[in-house]
N, C-alpha and C. Protein backbone atom coordinates (compact mmCIF):
# COMPACT_ATOMS: atom_id res chain seq x y z
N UNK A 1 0.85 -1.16 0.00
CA UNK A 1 0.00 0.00 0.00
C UNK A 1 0.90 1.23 0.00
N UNK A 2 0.92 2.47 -0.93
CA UNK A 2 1.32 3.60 -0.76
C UNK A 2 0.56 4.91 -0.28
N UNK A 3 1.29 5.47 0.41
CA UNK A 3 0.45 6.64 1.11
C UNK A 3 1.24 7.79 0.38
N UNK A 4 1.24 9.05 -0.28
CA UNK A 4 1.60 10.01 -0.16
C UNK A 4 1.82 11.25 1.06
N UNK A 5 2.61 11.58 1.18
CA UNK A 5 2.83 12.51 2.13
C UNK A 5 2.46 13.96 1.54
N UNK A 6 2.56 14.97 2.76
CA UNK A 6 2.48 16.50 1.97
C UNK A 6 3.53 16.72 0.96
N UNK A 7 4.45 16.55 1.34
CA UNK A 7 5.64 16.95 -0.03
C UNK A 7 5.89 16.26 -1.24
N UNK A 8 4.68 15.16 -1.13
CA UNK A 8 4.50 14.18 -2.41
C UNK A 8 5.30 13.47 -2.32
N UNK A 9 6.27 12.64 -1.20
CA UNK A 9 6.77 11.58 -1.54
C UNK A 9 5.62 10.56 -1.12
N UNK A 10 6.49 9.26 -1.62
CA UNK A 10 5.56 8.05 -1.58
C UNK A 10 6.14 7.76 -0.16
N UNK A 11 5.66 6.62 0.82
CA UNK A 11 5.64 5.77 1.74
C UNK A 11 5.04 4.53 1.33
N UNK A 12 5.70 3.34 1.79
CA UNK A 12 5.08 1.82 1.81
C UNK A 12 5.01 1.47 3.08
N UNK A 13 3.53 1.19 3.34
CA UNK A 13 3.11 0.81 4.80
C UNK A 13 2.23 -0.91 4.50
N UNK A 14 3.26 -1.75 5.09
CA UNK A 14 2.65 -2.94 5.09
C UNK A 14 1.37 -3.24 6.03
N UNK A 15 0.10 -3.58 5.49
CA UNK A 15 -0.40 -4.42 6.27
C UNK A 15 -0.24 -5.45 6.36
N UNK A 16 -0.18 -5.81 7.97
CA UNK A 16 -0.15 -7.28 8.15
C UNK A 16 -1.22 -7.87 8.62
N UNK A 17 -1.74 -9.24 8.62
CA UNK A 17 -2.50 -9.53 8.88
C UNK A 17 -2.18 -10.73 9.96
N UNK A 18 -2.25 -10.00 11.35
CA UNK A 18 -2.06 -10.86 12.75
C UNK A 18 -3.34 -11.99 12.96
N UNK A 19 -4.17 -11.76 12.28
CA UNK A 19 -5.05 -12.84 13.08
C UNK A 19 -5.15 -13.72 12.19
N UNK A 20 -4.47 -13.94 10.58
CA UNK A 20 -4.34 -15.47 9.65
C UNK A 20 -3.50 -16.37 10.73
N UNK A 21 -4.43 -17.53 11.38
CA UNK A 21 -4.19 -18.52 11.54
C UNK A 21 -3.91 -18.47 13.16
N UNK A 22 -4.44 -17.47 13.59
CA UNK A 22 -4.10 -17.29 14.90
C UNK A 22 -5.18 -17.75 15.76
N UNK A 23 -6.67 -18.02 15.28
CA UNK A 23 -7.58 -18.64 15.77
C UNK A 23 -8.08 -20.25 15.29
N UNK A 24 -8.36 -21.12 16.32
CA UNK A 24 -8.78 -22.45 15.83
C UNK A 24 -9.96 -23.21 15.77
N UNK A 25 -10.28 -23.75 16.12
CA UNK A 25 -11.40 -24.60 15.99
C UNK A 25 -12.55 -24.27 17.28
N UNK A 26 -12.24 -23.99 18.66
CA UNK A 26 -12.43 -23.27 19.22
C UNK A 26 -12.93 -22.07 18.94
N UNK A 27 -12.11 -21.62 18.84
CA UNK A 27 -12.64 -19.98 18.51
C UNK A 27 -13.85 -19.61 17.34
N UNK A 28 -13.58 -20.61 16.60
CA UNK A 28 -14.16 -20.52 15.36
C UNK A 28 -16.05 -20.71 15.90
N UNK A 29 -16.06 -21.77 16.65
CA UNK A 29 -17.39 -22.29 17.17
C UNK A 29 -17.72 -21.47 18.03
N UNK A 30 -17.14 -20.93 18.93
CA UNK A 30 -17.94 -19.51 19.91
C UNK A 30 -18.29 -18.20 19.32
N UNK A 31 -17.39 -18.21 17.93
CA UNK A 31 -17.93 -16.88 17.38
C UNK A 31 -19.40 -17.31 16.22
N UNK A 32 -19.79 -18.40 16.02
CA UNK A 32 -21.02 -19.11 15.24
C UNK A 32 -21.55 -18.81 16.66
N UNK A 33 -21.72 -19.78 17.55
CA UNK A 33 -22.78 -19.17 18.84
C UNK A 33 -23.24 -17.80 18.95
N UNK A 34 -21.76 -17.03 18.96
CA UNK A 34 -21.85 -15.32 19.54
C UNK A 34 -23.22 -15.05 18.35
N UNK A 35 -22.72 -15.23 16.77
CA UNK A 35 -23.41 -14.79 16.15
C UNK A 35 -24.93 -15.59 16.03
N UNK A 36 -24.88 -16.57 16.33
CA UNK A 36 -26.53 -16.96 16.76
C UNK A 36 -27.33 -15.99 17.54
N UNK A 37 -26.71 -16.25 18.79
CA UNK A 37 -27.59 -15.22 20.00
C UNK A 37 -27.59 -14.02 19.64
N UNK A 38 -26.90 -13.08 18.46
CA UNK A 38 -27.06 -11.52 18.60
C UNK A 38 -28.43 -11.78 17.13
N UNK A 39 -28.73 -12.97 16.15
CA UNK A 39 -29.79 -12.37 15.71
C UNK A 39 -31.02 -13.12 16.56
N UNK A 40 -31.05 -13.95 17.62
CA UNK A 40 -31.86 -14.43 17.85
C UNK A 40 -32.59 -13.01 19.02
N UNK A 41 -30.80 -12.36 19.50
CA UNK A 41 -31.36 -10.85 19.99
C UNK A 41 -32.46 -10.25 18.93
N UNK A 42 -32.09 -9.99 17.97
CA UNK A 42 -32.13 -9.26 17.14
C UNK A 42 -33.86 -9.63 16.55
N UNK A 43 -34.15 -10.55 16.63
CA UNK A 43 -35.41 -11.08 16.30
C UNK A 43 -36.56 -11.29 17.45
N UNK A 44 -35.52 -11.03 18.66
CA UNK A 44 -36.82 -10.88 19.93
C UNK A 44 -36.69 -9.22 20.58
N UNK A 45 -36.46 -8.40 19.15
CA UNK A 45 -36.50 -7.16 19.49
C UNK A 45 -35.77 -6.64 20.98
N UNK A 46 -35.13 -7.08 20.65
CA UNK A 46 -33.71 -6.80 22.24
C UNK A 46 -34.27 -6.97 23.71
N UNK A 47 -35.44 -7.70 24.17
CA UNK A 47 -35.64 -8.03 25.41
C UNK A 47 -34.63 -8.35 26.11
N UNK A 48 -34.71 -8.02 27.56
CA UNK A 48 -33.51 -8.15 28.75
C UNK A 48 -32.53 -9.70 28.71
N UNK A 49 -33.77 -11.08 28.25
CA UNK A 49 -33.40 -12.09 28.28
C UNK A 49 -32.29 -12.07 27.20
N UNK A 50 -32.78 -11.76 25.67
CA UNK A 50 -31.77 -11.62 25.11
C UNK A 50 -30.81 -11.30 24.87
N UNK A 51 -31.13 -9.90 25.99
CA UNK A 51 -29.61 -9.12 25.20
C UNK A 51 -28.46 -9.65 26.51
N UNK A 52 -29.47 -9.86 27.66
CA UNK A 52 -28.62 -10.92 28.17
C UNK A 52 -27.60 -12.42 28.13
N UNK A 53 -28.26 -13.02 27.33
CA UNK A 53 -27.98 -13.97 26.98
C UNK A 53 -26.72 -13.78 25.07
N UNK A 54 -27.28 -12.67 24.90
CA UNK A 54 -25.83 -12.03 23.89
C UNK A 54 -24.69 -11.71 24.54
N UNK A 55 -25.09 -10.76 25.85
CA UNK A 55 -23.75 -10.77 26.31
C UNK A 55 -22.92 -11.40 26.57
N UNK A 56 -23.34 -12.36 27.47
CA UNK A 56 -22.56 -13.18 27.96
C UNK A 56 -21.97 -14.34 27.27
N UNK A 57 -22.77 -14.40 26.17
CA UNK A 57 -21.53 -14.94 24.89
C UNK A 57 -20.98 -14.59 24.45
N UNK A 58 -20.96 -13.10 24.49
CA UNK A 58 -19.87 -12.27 23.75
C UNK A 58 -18.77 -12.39 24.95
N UNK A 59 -18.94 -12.07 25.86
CA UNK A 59 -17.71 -11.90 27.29
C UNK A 59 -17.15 -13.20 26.60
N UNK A 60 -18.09 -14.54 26.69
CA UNK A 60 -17.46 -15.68 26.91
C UNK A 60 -16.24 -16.07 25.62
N UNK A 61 -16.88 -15.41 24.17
CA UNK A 61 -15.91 -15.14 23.17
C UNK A 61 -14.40 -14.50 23.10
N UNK A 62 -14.80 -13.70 23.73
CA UNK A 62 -13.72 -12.53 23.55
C UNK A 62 -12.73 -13.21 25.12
N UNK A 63 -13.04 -13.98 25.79
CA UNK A 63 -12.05 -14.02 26.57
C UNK A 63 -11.23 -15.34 25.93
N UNK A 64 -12.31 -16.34 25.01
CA UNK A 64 -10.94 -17.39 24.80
C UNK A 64 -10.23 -16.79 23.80
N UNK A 65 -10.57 -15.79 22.76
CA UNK A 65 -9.93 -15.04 21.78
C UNK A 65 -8.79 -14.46 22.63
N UNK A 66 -8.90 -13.83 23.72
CA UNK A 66 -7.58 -12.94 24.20
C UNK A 66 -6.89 -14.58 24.76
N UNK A 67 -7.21 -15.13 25.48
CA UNK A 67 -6.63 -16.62 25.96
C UNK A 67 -5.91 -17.20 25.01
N UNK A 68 -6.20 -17.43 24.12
CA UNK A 68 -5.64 -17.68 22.34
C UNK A 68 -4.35 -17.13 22.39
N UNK A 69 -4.66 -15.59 22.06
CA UNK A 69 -4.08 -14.76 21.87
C UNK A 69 -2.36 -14.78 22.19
N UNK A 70 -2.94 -15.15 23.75
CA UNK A 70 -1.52 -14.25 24.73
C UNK A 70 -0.82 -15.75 24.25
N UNK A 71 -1.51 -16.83 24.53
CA UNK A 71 -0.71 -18.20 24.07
C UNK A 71 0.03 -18.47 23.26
N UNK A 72 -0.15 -18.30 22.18
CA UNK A 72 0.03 -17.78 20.92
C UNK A 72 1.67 -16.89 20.54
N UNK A 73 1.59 -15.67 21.17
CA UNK A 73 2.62 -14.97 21.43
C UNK A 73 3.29 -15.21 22.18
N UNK A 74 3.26 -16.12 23.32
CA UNK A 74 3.96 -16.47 24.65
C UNK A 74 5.03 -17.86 23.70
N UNK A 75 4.07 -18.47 22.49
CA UNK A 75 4.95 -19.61 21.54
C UNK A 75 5.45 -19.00 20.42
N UNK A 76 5.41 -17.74 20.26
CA UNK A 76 5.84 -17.49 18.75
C UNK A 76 4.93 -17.63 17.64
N UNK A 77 3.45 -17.37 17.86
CA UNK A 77 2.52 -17.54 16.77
C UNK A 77 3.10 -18.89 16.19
N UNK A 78 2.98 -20.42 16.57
CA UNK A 78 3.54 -21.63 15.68
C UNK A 78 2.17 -22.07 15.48
């Protein structure tokens, strides 16, 4: 990707992409759940039960994602 600057030079700014292969089989199945419960939110017009029951799959997502995560980096992304 090139960016121009004010004085018109070019810059090359790589994106990288940290999360190819950084999530597994695990992760993969709590974020299908997460996304169940937010339209099943979504279809009982956001009642307390639901949006309850979204949350707490989302918490429950996002913590094996960071759990993943730190693991992950603690091995060298292998």
């Amino acid at each position: 990707m090139i960016h121009k600057t004010a004085a018109g030079e070019s810059t090359w700014k790589v994106k990288r992409d940290f999360r190819k292969g950084q999530f597994d089989q695990e992760c993969e199945q709590v974020t299908v759940e997460k996304n169940r419960k937010y339209q099943c939110m979504l279809q009982r017009k956001f009642t307390g039960a639901a949006r309850e029951e979204y949350c707490d799959v989302r918490r429950k997502e996002k913590r094996i994602h960071k759990k993943i995560k730190i693991m992950k980096n603690l091995n060298g992304y292998k």
